[in-house]
N, C-alpha and C. Protein backbone atom coordinates (compact mmCIF):
# COMPACT_ATOMS: atom_id res chain seq x y z
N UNK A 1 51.61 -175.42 -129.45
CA UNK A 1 52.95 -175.34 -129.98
C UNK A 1 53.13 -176.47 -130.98
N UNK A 2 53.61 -176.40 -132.04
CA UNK A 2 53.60 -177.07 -133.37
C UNK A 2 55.38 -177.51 -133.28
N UNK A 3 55.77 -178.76 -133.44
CA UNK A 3 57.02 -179.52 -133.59
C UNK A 3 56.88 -180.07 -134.79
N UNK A 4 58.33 -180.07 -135.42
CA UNK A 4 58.66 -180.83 -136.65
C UNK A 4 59.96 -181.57 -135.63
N UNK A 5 60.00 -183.18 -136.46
CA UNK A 5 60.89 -184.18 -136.27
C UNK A 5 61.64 -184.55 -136.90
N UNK A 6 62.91 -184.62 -137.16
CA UNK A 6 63.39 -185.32 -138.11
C UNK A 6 65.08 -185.41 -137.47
N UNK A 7 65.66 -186.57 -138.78
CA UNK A 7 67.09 -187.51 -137.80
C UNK A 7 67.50 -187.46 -139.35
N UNK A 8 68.83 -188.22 -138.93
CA UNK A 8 69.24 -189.04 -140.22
C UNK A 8 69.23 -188.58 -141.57
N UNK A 9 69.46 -186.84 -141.66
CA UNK A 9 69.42 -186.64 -143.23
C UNK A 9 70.49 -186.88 -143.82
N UNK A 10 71.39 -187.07 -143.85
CA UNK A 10 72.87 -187.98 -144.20
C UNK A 10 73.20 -186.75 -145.40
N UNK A 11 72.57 -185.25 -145.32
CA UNK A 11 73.26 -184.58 -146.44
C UNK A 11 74.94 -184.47 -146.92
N UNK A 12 75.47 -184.40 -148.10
CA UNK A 12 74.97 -184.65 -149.62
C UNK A 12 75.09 -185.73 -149.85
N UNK A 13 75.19 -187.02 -149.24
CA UNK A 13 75.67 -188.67 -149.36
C UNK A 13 74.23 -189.34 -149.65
N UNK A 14 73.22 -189.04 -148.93
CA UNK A 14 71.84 -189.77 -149.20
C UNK A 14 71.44 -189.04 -149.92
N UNK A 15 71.01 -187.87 -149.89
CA UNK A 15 70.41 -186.88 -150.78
C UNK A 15 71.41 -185.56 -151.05
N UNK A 16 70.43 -184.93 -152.02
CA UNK A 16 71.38 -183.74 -152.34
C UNK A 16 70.62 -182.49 -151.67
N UNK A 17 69.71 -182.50 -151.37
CA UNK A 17 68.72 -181.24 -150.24
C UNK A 17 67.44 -182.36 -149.48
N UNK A 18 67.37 -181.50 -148.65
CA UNK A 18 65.76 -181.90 -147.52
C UNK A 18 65.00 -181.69 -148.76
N UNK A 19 64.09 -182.22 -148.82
CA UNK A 19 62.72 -182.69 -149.27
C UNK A 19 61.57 -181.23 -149.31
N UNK A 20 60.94 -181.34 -150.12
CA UNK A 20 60.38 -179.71 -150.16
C UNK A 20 59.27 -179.66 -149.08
N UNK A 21 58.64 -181.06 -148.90
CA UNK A 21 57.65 -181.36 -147.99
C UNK A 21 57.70 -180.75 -145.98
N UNK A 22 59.27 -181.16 -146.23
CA UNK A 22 59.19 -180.90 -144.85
C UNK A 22 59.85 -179.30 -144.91
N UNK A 23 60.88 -178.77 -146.27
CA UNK A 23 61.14 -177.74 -145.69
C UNK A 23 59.98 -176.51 -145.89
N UNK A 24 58.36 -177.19 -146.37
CA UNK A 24 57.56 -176.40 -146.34
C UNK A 24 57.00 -176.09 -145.11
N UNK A 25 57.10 -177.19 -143.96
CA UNK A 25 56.91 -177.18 -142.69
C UNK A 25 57.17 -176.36 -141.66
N UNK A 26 58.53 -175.32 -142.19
CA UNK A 26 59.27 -175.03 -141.54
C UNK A 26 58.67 -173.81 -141.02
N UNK A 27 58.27 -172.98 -141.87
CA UNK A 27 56.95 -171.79 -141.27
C UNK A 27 55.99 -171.85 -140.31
N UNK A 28 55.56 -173.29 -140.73
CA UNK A 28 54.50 -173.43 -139.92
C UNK A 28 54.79 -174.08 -138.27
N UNK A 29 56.02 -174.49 -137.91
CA UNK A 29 56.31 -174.62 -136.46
C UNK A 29 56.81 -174.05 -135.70
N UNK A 30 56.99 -174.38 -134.52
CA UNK A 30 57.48 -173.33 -133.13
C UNK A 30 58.83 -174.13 -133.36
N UNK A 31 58.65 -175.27 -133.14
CA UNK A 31 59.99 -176.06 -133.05
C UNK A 31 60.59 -177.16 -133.54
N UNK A 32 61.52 -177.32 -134.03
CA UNK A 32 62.80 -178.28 -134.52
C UNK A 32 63.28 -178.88 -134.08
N UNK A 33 62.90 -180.30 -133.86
CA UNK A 33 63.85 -181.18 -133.64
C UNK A 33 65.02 -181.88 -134.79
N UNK A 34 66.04 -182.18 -134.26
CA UNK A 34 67.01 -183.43 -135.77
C UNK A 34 67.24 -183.74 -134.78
N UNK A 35 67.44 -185.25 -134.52
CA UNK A 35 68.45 -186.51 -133.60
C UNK A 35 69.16 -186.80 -134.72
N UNK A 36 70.52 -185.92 -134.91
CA UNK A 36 71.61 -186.64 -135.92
C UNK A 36 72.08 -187.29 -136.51
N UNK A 37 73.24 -187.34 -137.61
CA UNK A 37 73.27 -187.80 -138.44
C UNK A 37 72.70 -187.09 -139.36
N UNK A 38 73.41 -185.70 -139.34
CA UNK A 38 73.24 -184.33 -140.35
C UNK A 38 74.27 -185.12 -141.39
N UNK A 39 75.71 -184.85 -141.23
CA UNK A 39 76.81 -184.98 -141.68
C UNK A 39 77.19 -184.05 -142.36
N UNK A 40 76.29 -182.53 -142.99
CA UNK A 40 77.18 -181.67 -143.27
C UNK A 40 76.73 -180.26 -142.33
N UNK A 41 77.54 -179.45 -142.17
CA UNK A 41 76.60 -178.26 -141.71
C UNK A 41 76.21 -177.43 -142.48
N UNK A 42 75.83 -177.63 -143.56
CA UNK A 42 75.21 -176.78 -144.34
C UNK A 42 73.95 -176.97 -143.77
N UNK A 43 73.51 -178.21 -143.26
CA UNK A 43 71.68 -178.46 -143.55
C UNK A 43 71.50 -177.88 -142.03
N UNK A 44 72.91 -177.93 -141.00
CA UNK A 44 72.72 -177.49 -139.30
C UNK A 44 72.18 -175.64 -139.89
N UNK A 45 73.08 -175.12 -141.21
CA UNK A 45 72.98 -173.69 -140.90
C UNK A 45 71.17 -173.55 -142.07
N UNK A 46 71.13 -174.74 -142.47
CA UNK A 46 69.68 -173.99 -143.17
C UNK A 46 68.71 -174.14 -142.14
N UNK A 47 68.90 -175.29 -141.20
CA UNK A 47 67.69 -175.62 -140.63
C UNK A 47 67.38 -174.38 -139.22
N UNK A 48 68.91 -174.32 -138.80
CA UNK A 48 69.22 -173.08 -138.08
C UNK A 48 68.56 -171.38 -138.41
N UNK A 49 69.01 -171.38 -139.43
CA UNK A 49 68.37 -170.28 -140.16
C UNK A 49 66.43 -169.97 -140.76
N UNK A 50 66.39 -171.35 -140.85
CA UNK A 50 64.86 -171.03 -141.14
C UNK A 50 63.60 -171.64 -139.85
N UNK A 51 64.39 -171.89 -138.75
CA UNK A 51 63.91 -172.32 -138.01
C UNK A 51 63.48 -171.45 -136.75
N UNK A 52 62.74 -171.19 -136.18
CA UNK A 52 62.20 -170.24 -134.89
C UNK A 52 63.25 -170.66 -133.97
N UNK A 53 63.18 -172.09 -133.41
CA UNK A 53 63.65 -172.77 -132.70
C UNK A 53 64.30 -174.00 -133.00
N UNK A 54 65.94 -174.63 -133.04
CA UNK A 54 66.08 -175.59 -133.14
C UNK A 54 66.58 -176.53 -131.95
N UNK A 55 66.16 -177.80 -131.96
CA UNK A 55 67.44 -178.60 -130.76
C UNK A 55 67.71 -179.37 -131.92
N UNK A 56 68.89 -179.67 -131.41
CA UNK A 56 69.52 -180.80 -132.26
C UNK A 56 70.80 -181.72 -131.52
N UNK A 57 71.28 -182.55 -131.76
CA UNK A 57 72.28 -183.23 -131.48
C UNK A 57 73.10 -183.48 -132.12
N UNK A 58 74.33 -184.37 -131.85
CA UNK A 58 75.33 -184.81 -133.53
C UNK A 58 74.65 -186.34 -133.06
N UNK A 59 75.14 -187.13 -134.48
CA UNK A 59 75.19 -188.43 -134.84
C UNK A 59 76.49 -189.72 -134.92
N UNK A 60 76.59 -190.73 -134.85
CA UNK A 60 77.98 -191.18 -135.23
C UNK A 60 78.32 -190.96 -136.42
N UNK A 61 77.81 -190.39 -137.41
CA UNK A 61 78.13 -190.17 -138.54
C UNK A 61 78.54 -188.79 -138.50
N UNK A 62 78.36 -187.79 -137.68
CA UNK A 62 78.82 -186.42 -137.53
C UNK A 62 80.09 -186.04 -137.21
N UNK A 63 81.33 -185.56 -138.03
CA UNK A 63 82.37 -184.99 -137.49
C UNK A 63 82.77 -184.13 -136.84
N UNK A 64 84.05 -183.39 -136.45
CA UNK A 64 84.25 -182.64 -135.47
C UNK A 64 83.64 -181.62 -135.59
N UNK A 65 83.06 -181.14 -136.71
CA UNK A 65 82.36 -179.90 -136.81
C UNK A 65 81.42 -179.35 -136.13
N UNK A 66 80.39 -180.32 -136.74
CA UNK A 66 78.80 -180.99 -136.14
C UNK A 66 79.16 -181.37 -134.67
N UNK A 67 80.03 -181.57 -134.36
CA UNK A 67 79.92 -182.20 -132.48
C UNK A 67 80.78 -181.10 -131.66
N UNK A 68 81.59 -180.03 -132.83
CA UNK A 68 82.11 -178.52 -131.67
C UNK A 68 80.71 -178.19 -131.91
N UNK A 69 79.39 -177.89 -132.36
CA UNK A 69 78.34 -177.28 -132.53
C UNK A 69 77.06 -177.70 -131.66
N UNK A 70 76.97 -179.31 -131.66
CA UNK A 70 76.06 -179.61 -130.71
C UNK A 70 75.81 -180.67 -129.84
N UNK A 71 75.38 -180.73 -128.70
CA UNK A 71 75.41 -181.99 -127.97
C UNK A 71 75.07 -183.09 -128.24
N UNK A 72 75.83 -184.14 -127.64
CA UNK A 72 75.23 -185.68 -127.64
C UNK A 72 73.76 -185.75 -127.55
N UNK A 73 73.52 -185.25 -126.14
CA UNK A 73 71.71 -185.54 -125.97
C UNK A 73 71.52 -183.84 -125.75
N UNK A 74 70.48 -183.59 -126.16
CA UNK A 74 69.48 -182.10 -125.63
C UNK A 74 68.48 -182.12 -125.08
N UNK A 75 68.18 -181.02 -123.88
CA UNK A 75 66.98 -181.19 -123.57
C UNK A 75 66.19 -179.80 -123.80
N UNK A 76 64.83 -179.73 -123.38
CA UNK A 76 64.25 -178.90 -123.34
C UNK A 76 62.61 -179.21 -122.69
N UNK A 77 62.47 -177.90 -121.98
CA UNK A 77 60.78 -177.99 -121.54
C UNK A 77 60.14 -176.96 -122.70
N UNK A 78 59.10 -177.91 -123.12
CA UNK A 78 58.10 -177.41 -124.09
C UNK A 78 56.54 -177.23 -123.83
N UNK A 79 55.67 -176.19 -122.98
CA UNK A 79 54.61 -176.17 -123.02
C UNK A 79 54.47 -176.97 -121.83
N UNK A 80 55.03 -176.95 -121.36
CA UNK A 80 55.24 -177.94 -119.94
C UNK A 80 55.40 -179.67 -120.02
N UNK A 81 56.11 -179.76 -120.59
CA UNK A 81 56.58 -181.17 -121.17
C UNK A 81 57.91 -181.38 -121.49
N UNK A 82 58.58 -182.06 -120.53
CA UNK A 82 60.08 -182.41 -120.66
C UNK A 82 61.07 -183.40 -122.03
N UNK A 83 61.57 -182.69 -122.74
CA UNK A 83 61.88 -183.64 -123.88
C UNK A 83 63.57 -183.54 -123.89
N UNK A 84 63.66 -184.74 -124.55
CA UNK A 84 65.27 -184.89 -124.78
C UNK A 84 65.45 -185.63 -125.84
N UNK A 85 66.59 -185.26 -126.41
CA UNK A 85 66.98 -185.85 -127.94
C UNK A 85 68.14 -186.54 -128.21
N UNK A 86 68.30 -187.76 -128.40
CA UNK A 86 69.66 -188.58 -128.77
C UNK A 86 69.42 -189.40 -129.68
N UNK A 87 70.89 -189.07 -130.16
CA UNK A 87 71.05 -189.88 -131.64
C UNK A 87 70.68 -191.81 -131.15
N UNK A 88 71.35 -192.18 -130.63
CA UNK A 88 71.26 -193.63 -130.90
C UNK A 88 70.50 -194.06 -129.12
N UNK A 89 69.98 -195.28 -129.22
CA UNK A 89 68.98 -195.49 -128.06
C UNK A 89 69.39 -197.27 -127.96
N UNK A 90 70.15 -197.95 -128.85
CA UNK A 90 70.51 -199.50 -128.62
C UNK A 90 69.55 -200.19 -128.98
N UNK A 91 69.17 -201.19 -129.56
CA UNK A 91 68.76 -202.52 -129.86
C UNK A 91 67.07 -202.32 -129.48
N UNK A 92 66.29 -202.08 -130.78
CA UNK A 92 65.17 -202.11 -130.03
C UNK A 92 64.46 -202.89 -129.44
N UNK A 93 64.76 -204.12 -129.12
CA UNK A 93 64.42 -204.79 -127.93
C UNK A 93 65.09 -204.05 -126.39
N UNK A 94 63.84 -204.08 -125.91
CA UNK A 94 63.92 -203.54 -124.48
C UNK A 94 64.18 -201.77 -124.38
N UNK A 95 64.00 -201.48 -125.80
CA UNK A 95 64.49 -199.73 -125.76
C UNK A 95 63.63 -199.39 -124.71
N UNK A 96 62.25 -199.80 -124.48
CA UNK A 96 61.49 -198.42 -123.92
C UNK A 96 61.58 -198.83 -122.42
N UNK A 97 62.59 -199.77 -121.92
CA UNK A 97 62.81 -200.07 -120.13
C UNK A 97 64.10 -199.24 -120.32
N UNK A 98 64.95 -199.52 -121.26
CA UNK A 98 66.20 -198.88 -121.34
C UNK A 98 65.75 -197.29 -121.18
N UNK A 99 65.52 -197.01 -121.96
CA UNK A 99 65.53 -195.25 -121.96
C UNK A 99 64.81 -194.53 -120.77
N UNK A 100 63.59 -195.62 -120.56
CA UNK A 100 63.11 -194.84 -119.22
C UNK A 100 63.87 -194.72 -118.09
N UNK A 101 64.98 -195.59 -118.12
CA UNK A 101 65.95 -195.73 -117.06
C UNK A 101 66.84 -194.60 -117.43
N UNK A 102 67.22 -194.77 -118.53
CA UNK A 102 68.80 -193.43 -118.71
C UNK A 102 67.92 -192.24 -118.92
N UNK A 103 66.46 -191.65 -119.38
CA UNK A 103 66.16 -190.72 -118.73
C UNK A 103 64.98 -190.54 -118.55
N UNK A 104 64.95 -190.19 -116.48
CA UNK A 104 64.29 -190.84 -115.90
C UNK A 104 62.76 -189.53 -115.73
N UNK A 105 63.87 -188.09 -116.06
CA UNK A 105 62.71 -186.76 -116.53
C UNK A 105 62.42 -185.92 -117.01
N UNK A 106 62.34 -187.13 -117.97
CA UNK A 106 61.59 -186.75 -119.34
C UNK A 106 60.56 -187.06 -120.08
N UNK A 107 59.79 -186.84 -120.68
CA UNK A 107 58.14 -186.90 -120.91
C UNK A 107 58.43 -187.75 -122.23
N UNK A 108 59.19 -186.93 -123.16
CA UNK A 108 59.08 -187.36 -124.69
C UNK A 108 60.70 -187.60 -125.43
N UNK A 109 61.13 -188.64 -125.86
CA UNK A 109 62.44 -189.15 -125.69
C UNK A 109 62.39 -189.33 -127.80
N UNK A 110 63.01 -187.90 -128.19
CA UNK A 110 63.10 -188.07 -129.99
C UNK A 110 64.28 -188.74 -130.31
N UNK A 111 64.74 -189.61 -130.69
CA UNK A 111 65.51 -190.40 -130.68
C UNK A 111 65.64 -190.59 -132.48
N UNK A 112 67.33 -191.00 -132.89
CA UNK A 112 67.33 -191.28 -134.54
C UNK A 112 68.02 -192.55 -134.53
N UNK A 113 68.88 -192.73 -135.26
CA UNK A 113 70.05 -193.85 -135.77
C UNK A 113 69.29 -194.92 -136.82
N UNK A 114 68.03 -195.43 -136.41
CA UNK A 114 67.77 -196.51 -136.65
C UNK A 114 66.97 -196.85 -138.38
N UNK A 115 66.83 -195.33 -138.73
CA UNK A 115 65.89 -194.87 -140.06
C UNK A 115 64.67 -195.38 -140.13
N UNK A 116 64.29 -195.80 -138.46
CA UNK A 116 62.76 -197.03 -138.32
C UNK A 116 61.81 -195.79 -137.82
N UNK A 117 60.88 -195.32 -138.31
CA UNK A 117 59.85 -194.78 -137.62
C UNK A 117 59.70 -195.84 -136.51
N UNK A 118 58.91 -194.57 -134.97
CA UNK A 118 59.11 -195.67 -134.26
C UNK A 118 58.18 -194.85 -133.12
N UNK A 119 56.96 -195.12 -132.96
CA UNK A 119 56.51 -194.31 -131.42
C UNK A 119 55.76 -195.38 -130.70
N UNK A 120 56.22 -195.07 -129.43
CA UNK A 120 55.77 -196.85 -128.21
C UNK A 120 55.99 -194.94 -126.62
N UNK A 121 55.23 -195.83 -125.65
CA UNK A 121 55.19 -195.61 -124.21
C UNK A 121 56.08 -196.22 -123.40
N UNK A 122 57.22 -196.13 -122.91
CA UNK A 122 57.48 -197.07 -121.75
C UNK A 122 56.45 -197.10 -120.65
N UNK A 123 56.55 -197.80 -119.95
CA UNK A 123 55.59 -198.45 -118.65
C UNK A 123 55.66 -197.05 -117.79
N UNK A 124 56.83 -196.32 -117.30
CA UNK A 124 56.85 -194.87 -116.97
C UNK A 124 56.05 -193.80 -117.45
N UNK A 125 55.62 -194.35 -118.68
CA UNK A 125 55.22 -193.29 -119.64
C UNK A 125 55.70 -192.48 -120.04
N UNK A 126 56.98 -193.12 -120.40
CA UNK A 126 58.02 -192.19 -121.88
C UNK A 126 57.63 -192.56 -122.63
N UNK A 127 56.85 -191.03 -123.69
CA UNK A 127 57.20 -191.36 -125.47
C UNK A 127 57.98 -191.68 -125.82
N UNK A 128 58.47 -192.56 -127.03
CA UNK A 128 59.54 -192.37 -127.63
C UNK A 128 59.16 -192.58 -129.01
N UNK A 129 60.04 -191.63 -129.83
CA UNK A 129 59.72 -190.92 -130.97
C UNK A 129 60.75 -190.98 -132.07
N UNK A 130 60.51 -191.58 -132.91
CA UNK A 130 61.70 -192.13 -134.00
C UNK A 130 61.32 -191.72 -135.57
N UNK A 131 61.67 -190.08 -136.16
CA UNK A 131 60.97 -189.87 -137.10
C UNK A 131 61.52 -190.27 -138.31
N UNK A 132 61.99 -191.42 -138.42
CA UNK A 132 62.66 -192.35 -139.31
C UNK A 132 63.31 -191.05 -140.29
N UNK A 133 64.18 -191.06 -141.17
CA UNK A 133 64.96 -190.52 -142.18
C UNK A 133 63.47 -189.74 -143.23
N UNK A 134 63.98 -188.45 -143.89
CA UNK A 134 63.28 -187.05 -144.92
C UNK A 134 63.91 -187.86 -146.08
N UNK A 135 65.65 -188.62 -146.05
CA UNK A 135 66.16 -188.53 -147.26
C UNK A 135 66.75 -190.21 -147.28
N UNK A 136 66.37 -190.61 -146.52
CA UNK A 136 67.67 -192.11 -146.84
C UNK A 136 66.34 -193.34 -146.26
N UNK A 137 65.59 -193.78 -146.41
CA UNK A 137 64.59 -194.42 -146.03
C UNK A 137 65.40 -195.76 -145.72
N UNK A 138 66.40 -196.46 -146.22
CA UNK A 138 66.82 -197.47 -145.94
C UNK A 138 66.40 -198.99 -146.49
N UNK A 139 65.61 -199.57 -145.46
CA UNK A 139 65.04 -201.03 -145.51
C UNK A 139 63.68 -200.34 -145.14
N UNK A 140 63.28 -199.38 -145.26
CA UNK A 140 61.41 -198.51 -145.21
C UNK A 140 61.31 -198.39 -146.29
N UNK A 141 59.81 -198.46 -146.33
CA UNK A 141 59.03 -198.42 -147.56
C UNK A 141 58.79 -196.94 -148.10
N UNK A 142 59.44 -196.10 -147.30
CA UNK A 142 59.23 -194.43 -147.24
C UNK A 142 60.11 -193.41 -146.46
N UNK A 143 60.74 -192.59 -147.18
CA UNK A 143 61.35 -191.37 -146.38
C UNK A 143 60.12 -191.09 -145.57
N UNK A 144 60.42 -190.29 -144.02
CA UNK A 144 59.82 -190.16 -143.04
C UNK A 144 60.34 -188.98 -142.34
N UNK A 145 59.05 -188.22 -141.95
CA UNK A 145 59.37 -186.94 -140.97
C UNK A 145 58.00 -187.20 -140.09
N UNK A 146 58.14 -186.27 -138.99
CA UNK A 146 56.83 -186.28 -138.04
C UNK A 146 56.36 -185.06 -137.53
N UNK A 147 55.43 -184.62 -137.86
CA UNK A 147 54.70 -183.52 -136.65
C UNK A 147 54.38 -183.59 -135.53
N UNK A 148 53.90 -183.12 -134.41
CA UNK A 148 53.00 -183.16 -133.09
C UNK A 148 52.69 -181.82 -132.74
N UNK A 149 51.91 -181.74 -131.80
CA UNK A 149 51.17 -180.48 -131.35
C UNK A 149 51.57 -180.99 -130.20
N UNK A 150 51.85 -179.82 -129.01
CA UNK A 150 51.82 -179.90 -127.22
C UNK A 150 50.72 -178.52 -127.02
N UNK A 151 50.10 -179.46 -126.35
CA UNK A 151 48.67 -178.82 -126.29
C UNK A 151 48.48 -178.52 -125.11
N UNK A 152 48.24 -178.06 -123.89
CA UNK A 152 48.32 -178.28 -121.89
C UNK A 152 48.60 -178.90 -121.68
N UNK A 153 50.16 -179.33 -122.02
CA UNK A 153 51.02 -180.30 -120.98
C UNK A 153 51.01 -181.68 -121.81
N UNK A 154 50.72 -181.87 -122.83
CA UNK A 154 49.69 -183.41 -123.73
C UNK A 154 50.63 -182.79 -124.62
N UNK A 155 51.18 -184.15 -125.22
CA UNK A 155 51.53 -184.63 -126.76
C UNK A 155 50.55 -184.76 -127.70
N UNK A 156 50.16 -184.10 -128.65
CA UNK A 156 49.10 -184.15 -129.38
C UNK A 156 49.13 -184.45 -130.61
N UNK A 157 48.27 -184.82 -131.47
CA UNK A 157 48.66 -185.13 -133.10
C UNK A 157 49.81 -185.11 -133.98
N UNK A 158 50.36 -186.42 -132.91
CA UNK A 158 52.14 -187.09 -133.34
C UNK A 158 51.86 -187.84 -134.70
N UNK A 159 51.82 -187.13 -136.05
CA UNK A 159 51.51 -187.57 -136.98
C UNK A 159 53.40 -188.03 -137.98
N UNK A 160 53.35 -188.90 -138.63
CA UNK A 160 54.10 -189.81 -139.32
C UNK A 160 53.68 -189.41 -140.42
N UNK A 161 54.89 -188.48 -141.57
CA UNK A 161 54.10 -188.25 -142.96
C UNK A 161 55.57 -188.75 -143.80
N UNK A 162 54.81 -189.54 -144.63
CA UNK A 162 55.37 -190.25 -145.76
C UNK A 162 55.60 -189.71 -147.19
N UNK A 163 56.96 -189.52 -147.38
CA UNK A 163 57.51 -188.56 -148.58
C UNK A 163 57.43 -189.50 -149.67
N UNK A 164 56.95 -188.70 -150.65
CA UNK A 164 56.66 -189.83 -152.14
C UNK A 164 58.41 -190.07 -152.80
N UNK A 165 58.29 -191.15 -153.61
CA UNK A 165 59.77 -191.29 -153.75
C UNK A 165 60.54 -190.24 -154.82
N UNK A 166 61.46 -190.15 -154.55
CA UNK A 166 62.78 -189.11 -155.25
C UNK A 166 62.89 -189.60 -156.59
């Protein structure tokens, strides 16, 4: 099963569309993640629309729209692997004791807010998965999206691909 990652597209304020890179991606996966911080629903109804499967969440940057449409955190079992998705995760010091604590079963924890690519283990052995910003890179040297494969129960080729600049 083939996953695309992505948070933080801040559409039309950071950019004016997703990136062609990742919306070439979109064929080629089973599933969609965004940890929010859409801000319009246009990009909820493209990604919706060209997507097999989406989860998604809202962001603090998401209005009433985006949050009558989708939850704070989401979960889902994938290929036999428990995942959940929230926008913000607190101070990354100590994130990966924190999250293993607030959730305690779940395998792979996609998490946004921070525009930091970001993948670490807690001691539990939670992933956690931060596919930094497609459109607003920030204080990064690169817009950021992520792939992975779930392969028998295994997180597999959690790859980090770096968008050339706009």
């Amino acid at each position: 099963m083939r996953l695309l990652l992505t948070s933080d597209t801040h559409l039309p304020k950071r950019a004016k569309r997703l990136p062609v890179p990742l919306l070439d991606e979109l064929p080629r996966v089973d599933v969609v993640f965004h940890a929010g911080d859409w801000v319009d629903t246009a990009t909820l109804d493209l990604l919706e629309s060209r997507s097999r499967r989406l989860i998604g969440v809202y962001g603090n940057n998401d209005g009433p729209e985006l949050r009558a449409r989708l939850p704070e955190i989401a979960y889902a079992e994938l290929g036999g692997l428990r995942f959940g998705v929230v926008h913000e995760t607190g101070p990354a010091r100590g994130r990966e004791n924190r999250c293993a604590a607030r959730f305690p079963g779940v395998d792979v924890l996609v998490f946004g807010h921070s525009h930091i690519p970001w993948d670490t283990t807690a001691p539990t052995g939670l992933r956690l998965l931060n596919p930094g910003s497609p459109t607003d890179r920030r204080r990064q040297p690169h817009c950021t999206y992520m792939t992975a494969t779930v392969t028998g129960g295994r997180l597999t080729e959690v790859e980090l691909h770096r968008l050339p600049p706009r």
